[in-house]
PDB file of N, CA and C in Angstrom:
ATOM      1  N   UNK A   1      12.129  -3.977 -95.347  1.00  0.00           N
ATOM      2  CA  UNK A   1      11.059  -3.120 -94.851  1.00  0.00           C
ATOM      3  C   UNK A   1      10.745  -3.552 -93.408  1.00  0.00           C
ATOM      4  N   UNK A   2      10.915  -2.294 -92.653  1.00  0.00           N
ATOM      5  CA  UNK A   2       9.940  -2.898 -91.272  1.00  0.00           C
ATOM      6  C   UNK A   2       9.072  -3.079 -90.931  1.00  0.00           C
ATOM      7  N   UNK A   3       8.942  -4.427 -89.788  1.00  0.00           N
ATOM      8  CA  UNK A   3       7.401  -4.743 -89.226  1.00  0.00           C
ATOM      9  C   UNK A   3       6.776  -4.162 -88.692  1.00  0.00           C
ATOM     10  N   UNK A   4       5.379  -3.816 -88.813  1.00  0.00           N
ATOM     11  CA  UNK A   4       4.921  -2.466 -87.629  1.00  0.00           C
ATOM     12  C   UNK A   4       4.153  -3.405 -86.349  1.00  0.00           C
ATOM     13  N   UNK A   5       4.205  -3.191 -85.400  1.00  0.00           N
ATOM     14  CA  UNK A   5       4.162  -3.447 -84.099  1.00  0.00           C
ATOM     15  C   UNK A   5       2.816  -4.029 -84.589  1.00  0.00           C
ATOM     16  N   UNK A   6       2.129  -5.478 -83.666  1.00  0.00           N
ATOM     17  CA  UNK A   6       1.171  -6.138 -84.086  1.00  0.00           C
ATOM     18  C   UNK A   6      -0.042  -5.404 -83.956  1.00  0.00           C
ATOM     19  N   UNK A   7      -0.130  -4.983 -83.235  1.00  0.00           N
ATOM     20  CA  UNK A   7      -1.484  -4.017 -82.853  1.00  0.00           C
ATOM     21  C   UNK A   7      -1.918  -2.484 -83.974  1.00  0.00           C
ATOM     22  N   UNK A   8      -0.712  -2.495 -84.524  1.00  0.00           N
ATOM     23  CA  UNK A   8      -0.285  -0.866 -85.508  1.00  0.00           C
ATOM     24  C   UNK A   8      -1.476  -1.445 -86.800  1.00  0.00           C
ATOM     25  N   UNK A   9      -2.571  -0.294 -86.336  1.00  0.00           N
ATOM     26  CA  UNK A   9      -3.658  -0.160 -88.004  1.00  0.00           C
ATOM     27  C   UNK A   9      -2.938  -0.428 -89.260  1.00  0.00           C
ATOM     28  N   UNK A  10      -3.618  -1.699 -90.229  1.00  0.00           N
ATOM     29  CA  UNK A  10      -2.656  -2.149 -91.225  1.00  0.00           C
ATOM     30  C   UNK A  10      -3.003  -0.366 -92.381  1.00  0.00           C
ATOM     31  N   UNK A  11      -4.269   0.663 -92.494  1.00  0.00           N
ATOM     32  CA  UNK A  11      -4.024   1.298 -92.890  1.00  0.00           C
ATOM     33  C   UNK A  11      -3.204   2.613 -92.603  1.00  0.00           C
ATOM     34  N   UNK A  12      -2.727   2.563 -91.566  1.00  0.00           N
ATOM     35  CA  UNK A  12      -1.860   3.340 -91.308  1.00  0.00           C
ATOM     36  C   UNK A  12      -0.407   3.099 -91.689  1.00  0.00           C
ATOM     37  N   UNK A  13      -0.592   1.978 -91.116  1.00  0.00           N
ATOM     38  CA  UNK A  13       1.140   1.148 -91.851  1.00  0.00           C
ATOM     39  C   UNK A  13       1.609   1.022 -93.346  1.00  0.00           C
ATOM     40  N   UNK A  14       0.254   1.195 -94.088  1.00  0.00           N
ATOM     41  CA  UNK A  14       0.179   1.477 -95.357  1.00  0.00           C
ATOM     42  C   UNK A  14       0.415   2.537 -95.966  1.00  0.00           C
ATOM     43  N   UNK A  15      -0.248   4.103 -95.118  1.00  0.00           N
ATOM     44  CA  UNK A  15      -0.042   5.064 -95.656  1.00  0.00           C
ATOM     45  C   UNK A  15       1.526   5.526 -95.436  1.00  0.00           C
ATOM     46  N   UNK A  16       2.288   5.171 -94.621  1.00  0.00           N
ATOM     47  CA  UNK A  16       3.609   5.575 -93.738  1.00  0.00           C
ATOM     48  C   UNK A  16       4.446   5.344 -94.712  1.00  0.00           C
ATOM     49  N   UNK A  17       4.085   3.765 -95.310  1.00  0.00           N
ATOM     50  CA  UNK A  17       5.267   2.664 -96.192  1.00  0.00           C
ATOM     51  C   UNK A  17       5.186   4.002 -97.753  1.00  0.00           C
ATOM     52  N   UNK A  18       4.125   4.513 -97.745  1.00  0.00           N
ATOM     53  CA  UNK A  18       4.276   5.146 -98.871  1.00  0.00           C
ATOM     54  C   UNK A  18       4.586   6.462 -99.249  1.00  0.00           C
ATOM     55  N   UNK A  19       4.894   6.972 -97.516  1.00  0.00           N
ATOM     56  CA  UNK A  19       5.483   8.807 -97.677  1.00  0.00           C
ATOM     57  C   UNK A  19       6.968   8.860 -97.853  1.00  0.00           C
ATOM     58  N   UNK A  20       6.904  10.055 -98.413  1.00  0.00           N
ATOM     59  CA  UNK A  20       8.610  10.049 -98.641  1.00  0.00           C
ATOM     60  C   UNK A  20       9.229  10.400 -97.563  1.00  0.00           C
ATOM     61  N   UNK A  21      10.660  10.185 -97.592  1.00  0.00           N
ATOM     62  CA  UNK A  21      11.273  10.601 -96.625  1.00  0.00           C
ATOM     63  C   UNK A  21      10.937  11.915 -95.502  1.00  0.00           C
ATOM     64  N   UNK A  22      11.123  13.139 -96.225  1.00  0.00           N
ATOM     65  CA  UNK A  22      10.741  14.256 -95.859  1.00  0.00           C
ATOM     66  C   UNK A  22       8.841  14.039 -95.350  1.00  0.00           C
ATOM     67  N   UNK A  23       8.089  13.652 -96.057  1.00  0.00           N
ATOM     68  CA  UNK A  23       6.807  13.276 -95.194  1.00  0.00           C
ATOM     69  C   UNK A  23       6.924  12.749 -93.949  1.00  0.00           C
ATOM     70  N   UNK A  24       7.614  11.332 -93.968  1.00  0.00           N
ATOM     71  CA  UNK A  24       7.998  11.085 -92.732  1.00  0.00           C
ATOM     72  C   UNK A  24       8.501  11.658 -91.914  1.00  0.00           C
ATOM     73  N   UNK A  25       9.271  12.246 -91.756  1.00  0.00           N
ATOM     74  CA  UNK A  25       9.849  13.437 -90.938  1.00  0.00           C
ATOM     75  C   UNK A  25       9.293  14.633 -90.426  1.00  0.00           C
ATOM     76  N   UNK A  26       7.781  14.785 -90.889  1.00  0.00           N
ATOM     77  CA  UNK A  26       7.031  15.570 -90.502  1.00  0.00           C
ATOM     78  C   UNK A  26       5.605  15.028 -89.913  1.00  0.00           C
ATOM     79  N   UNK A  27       5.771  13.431 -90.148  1.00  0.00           N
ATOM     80  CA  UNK A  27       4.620  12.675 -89.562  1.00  0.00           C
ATOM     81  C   UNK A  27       5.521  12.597 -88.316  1.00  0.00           C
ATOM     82  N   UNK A  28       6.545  12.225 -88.052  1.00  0.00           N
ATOM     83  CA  UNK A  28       7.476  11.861 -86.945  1.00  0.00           C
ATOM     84  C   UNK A  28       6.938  13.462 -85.716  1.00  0.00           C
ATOM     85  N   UNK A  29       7.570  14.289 -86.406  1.00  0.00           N
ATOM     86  CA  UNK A  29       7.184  16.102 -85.687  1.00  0.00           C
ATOM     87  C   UNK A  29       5.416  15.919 -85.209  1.00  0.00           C
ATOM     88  N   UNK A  30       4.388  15.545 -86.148  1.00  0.00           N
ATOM     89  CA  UNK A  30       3.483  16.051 -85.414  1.00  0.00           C
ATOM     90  C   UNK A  30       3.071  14.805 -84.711  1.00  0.00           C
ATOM     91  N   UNK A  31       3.382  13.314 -84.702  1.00  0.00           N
ATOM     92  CA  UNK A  31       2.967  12.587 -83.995  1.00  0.00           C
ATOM     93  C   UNK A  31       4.160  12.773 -82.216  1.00  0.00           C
ATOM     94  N   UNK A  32       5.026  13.526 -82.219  1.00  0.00           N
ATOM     95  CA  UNK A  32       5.300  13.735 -81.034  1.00  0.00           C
ATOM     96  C   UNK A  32       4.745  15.191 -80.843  1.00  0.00           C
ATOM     97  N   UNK A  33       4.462  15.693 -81.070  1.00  0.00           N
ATOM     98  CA  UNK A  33       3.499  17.206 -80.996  1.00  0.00           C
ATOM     99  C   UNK A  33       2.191  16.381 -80.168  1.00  0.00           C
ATOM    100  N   UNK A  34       1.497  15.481 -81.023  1.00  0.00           N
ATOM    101  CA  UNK A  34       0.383  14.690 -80.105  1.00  0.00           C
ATOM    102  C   UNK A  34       0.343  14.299 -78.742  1.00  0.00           C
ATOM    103  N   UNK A  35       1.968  13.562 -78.821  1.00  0.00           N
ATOM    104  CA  UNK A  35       1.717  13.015 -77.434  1.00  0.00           C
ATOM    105  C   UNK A  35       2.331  13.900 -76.858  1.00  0.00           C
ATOM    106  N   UNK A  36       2.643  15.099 -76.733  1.00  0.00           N
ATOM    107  CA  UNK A  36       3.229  16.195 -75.867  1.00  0.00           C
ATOM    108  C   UNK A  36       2.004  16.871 -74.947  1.00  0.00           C
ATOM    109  N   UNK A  37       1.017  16.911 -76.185  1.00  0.00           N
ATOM    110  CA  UNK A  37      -0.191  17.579 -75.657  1.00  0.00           C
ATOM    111  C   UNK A  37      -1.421  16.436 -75.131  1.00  0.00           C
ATOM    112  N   UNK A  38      -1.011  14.951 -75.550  1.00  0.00           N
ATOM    113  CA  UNK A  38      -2.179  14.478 -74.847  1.00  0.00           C
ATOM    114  C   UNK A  38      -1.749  14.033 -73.436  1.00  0.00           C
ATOM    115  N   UNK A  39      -0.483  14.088 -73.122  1.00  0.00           N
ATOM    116  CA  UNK A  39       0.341  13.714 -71.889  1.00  0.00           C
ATOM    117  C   UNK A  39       1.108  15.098 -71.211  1.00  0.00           C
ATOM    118  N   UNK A  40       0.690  15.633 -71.440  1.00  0.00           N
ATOM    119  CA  UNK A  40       1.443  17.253 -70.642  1.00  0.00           C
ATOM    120  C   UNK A  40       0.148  18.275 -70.379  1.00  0.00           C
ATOM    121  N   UNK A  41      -0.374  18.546 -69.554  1.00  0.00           N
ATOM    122  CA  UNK A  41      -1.212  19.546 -69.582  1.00  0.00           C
ATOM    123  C   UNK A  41      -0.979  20.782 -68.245  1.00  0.00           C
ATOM    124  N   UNK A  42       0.375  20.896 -68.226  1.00  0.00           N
ATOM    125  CA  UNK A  42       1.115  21.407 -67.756  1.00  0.00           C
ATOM    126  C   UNK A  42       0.572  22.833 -68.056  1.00  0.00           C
ATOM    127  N   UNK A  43       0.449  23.196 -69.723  1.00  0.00           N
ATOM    128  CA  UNK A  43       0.445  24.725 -69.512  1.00  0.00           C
ATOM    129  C   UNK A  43      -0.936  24.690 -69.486  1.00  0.00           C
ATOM    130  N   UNK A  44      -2.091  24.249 -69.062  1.00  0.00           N
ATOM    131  CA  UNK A  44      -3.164  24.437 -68.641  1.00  0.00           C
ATOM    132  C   UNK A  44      -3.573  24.493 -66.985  1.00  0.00           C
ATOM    133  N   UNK A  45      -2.460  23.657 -66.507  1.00  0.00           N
ATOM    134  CA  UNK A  45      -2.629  24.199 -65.231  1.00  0.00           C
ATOM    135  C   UNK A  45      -2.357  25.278 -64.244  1.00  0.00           C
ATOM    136  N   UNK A  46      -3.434  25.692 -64.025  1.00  0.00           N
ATOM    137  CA  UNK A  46      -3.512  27.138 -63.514  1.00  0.00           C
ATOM    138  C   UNK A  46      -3.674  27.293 -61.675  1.00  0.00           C
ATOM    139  N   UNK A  47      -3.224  27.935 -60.562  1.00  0.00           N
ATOM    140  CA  UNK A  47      -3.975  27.728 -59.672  1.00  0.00           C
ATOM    141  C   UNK A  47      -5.151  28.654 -59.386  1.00  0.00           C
ATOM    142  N   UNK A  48      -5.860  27.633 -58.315  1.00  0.00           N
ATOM    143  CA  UNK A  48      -7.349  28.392 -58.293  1.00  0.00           C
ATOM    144  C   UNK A  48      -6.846  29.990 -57.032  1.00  0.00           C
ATOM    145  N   UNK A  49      -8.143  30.637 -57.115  1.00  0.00           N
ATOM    146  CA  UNK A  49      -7.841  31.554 -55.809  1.00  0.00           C
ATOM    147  C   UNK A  49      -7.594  31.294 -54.931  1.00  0.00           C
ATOM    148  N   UNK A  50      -6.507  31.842 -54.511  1.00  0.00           N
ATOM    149  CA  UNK A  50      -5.861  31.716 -53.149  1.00  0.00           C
ATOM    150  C   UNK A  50      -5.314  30.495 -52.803  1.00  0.00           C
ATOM    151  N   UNK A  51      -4.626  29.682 -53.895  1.00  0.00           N
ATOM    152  CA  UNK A  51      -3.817  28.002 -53.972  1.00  0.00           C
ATOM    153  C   UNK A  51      -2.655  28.978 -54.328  1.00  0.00           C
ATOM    154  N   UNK A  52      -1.772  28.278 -54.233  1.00  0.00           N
ATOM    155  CA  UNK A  52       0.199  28.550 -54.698  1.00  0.00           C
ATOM    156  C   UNK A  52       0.363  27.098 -54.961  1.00  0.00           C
ATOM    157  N   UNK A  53       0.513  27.214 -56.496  1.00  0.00           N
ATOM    158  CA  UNK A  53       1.554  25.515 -57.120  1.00  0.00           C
ATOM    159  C   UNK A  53       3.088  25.821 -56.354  1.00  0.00           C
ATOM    160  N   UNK A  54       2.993  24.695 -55.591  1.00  0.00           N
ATOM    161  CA  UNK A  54       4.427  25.036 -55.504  1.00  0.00           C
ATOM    162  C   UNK A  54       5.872  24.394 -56.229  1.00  0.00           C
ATOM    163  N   UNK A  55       5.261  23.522 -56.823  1.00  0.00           N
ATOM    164  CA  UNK A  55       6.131  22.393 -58.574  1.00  0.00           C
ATOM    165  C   UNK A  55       5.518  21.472 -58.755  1.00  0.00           C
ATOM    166  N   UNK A  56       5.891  21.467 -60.130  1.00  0.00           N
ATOM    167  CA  UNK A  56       5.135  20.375 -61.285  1.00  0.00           C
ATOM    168  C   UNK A  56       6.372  19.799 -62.216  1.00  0.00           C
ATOM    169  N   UNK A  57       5.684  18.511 -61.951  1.00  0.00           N
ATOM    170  CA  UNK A  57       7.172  17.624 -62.951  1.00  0.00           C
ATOM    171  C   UNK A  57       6.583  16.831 -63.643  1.00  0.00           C
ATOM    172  N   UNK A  58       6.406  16.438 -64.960  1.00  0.00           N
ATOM    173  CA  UNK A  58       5.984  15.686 -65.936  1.00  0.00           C
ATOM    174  C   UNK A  58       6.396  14.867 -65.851  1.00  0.00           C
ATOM    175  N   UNK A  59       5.327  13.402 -65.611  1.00  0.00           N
ATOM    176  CA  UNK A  59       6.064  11.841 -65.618  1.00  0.00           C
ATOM    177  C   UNK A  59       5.139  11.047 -67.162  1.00  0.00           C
ATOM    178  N   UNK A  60       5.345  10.175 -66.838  1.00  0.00           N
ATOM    179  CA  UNK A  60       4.706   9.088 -68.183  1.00  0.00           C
ATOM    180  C   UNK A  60       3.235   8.935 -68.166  1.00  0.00           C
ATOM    181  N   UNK A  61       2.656   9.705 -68.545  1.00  0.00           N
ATOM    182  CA  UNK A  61       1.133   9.781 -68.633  1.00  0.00           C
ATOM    183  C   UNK A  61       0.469  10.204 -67.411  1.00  0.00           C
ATOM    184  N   UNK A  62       0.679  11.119 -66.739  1.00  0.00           N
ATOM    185  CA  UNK A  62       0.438  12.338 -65.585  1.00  0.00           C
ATOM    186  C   UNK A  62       0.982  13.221 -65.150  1.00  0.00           C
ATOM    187  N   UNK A  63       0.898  14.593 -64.996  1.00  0.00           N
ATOM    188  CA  UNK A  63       1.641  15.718 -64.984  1.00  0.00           C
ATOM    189  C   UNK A  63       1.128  15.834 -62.920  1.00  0.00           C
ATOM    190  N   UNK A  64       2.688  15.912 -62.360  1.00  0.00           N
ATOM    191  CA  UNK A  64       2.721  15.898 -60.708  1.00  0.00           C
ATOM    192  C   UNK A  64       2.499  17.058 -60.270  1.00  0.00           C
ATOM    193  N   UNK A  65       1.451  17.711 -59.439  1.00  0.00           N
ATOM    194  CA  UNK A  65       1.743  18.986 -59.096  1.00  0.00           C
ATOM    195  C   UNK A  65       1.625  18.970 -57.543  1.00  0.00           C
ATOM    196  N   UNK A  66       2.233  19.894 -57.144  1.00  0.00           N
ATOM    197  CA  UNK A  66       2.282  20.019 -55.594  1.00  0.00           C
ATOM    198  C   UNK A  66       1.946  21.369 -55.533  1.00  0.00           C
ATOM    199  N   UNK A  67       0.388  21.621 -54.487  1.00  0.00           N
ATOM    200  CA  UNK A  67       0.013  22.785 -54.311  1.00  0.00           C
ATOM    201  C   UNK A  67      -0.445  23.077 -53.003  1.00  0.00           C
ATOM    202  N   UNK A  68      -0.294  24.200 -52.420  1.00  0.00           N
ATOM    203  CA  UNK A  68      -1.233  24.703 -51.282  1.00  0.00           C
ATOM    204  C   UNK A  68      -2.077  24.772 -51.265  1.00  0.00           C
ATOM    205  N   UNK A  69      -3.217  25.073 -50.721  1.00  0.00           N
ATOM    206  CA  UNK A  69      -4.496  25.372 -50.947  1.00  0.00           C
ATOM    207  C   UNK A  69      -5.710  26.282 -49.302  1.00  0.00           C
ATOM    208  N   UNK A  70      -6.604  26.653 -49.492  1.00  0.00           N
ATOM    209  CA  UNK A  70      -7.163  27.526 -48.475  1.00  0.00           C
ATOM    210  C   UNK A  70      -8.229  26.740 -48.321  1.00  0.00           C
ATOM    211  N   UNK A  71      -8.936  26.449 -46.902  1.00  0.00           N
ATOM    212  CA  UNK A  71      -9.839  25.538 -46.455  1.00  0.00           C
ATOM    213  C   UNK A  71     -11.143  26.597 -46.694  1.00  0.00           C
ATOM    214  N   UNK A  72     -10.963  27.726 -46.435  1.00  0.00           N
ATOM    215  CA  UNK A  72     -12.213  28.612 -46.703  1.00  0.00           C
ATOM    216  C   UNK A  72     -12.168  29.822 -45.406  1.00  0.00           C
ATOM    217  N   UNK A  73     -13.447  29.995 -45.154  1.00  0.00           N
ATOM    218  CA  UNK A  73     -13.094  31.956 -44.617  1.00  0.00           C
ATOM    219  C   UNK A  73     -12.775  31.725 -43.239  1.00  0.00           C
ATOM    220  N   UNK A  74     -11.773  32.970 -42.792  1.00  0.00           N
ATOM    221  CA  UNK A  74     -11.550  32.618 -41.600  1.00  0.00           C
ATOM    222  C   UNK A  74     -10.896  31.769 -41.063  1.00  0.00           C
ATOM    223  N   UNK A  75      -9.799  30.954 -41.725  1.00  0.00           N
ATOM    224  CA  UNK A  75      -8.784  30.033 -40.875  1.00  0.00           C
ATOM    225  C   UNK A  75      -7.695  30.698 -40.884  1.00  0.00           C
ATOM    226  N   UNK A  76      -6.974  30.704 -39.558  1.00  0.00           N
ATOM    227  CA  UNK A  76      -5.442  31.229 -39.698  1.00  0.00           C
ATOM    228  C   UNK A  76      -4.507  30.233 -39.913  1.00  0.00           C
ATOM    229  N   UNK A  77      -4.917  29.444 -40.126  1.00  0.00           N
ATOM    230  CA  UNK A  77      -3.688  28.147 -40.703  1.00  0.00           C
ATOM    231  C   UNK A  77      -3.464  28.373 -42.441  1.00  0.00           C
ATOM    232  N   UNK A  78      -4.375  28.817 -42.960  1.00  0.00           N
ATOM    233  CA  UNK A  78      -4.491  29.020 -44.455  1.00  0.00           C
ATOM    234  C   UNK A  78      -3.474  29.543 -45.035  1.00  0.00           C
ATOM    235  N   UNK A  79      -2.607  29.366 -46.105  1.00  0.00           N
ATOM    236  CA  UNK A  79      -3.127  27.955 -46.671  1.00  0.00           C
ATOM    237  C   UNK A  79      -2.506  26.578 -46.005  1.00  0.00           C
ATOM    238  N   UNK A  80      -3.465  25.295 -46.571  1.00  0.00           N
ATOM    239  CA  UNK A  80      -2.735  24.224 -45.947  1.00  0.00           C
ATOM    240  C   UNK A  80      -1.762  23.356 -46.632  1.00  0.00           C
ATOM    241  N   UNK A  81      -1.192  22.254 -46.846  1.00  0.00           N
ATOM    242  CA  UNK A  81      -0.628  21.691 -47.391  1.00  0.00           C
ATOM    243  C   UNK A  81       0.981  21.556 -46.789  1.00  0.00           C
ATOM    244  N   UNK A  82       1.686  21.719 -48.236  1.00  0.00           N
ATOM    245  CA  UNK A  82       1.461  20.948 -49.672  1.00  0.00           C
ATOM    246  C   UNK A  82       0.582  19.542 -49.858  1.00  0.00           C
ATOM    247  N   UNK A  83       0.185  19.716 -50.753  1.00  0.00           N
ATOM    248  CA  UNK A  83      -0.455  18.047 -51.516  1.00  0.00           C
ATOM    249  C   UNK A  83      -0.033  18.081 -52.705  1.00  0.00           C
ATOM    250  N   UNK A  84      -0.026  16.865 -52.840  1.00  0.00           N
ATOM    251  CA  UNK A  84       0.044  15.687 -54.310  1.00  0.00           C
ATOM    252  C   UNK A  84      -0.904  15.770 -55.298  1.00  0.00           C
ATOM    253  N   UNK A  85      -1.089  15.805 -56.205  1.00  0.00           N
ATOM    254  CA  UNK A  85      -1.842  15.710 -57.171  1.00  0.00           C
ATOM    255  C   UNK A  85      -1.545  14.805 -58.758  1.00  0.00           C
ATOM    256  N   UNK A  86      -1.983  14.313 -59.251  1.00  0.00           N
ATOM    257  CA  UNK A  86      -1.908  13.536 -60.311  1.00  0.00           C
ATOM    258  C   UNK A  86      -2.685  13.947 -61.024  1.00  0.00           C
ATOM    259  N   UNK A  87      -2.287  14.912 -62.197  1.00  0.00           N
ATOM    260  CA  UNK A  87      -3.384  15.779 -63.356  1.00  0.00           C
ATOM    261  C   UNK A  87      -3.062  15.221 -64.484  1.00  0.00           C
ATOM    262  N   UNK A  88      -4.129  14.679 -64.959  1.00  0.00           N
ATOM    263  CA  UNK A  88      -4.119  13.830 -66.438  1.00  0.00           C
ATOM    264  C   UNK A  88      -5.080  14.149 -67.504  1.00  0.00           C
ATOM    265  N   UNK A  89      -4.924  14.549 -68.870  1.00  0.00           N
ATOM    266  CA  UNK A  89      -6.266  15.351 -69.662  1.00  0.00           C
ATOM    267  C   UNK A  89      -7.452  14.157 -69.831  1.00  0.00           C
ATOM    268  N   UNK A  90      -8.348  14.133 -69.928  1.00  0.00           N
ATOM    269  CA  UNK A  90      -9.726  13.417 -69.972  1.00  0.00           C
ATOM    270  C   UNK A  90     -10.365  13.719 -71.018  1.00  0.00           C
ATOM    271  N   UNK A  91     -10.724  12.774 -71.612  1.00  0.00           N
ATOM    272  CA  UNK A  91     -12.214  13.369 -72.860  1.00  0.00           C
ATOM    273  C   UNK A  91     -13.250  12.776 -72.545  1.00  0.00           C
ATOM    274  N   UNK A  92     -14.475  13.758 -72.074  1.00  0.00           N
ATOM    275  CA  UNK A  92     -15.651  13.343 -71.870  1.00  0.00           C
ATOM    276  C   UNK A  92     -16.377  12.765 -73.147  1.00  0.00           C
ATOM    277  N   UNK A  93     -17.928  12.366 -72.650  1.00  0.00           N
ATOM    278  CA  UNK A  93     -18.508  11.594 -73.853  1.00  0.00           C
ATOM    279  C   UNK A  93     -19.054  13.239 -74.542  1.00  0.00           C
ATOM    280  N   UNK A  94     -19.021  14.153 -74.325  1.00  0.00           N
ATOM    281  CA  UNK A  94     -19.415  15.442 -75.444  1.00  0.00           C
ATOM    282  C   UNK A  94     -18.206  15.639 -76.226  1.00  0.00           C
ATOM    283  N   UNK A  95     -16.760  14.842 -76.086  1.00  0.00           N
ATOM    284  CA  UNK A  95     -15.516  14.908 -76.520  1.00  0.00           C
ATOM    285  C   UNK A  95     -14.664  16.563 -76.250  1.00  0.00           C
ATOM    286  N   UNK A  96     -15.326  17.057 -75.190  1.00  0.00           N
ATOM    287  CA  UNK A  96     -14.607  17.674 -74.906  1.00  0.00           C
ATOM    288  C   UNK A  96     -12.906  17.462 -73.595  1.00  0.00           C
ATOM    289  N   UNK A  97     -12.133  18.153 -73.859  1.00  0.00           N
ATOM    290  CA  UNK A  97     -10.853  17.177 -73.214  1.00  0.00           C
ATOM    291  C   UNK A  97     -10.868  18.326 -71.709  1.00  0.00           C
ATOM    292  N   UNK A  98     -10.608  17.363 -70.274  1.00  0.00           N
ATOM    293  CA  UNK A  98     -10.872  18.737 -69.496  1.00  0.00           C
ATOM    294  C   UNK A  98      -9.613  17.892 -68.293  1.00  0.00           C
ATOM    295  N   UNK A  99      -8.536  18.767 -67.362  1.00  0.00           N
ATOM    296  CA  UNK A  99      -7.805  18.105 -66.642  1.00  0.00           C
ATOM    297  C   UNK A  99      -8.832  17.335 -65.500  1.00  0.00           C
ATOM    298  N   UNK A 100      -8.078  16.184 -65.164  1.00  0.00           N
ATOM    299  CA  UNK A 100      -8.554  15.106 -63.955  1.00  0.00           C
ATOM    300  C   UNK A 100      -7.478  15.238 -63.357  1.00  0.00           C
ATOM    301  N   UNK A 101      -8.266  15.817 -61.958  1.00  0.00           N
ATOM    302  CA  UNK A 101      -7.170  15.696 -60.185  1.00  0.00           C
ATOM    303  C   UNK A 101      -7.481  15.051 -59.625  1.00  0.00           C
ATOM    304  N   UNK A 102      -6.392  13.760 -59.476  1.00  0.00           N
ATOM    305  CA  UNK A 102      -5.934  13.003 -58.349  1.00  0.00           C
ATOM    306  C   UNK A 102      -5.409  13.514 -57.104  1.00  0.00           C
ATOM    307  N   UNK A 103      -6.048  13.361 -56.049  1.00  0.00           N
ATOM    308  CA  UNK A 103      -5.541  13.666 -54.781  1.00  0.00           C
ATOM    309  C   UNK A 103      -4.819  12.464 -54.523  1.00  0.00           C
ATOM    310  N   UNK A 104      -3.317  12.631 -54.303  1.00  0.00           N
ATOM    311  CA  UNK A 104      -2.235  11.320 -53.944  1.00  0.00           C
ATOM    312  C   UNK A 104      -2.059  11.507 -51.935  1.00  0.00           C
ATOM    313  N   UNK A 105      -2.155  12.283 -51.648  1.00  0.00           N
ATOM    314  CA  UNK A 105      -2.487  12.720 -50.395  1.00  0.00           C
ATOM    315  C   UNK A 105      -0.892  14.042 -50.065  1.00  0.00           C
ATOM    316  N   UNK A 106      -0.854  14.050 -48.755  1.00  0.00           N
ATOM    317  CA  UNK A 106       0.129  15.121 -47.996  1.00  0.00           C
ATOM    318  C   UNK A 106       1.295  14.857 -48.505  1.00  0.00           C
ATOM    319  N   UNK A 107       2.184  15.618 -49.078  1.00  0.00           N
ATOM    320  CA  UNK A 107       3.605  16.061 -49.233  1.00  0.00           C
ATOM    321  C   UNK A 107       4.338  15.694 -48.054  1.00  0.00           C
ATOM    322  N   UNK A 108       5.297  14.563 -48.505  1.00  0.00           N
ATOM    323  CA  UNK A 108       5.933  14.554 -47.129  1.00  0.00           C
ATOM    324  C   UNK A 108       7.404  15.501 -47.166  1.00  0.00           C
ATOM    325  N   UNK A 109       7.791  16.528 -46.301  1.00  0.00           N
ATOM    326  CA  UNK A 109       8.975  17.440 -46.082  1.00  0.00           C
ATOM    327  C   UNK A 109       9.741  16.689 -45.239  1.00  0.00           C
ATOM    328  N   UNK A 110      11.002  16.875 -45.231  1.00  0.00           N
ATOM    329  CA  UNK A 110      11.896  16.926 -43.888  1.00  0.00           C
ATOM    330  C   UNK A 110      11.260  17.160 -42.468  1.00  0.00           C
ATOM    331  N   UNK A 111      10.577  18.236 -42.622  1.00  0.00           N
ATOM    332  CA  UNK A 111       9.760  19.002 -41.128  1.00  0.00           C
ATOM    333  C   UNK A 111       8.449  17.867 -41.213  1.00  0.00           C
ATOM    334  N   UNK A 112       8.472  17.179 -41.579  1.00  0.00           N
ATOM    335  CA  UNK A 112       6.978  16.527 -41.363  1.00  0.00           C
ATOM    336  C   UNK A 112       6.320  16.554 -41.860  1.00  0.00           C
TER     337      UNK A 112
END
């Protein structure tokens, strides 16, 4: 029988040792279903008015996005960018879960 990692809840390790095969195999499915959605919030990110995402690449516990964005009324430079971003889901203390943006700063291009 295997050891479960030292930190692994002894009642969890308990209930696991006792599903059948086929259980397991469906604890396996929704415990990566979990971390898909507590580490991807990819299809929640939306851009705001008048932003263009211009790509998003999923790394190990933050989803990368690179977007344009508009400083406000009246600039002819608009939009500016690209920037960096580091979007990660959050649960507040009302336990509701809501994305957190990291500003990583300016996109660096070829052109500068």
């Amino acid at each position: 029988m295997p050891t479960p990692p030292a930190d692994f809840p002894d009642d969890i390790a308990a209930t696991l040792r006792e599903l059948s095969v086929h259980d397991l195999r469906e604890t396996i499915i929704y415990a990566q279903e979990l971390l898909q959605y507590h580490h991807a919030p990819t299809e929640q990110i939306e851009p705001a008015p008048g932003e263009e995402i211009v790509e998003m690449a999923e790394h190990s516990g933050y989803t990368e996005v690179v977007k344009r964005q508009p400083c406000g009324k009246d600039c002819a430079d608009c939009p500016h960018g690209p920037y960096v971003y580091h979007v990660t889901r959050e649960r507040h203390p009302d336990g509701q879960e809501k994305l957190h943006w990291v500003l990583v700063g300016r996109k660096v291009t070829e052109n500068g």
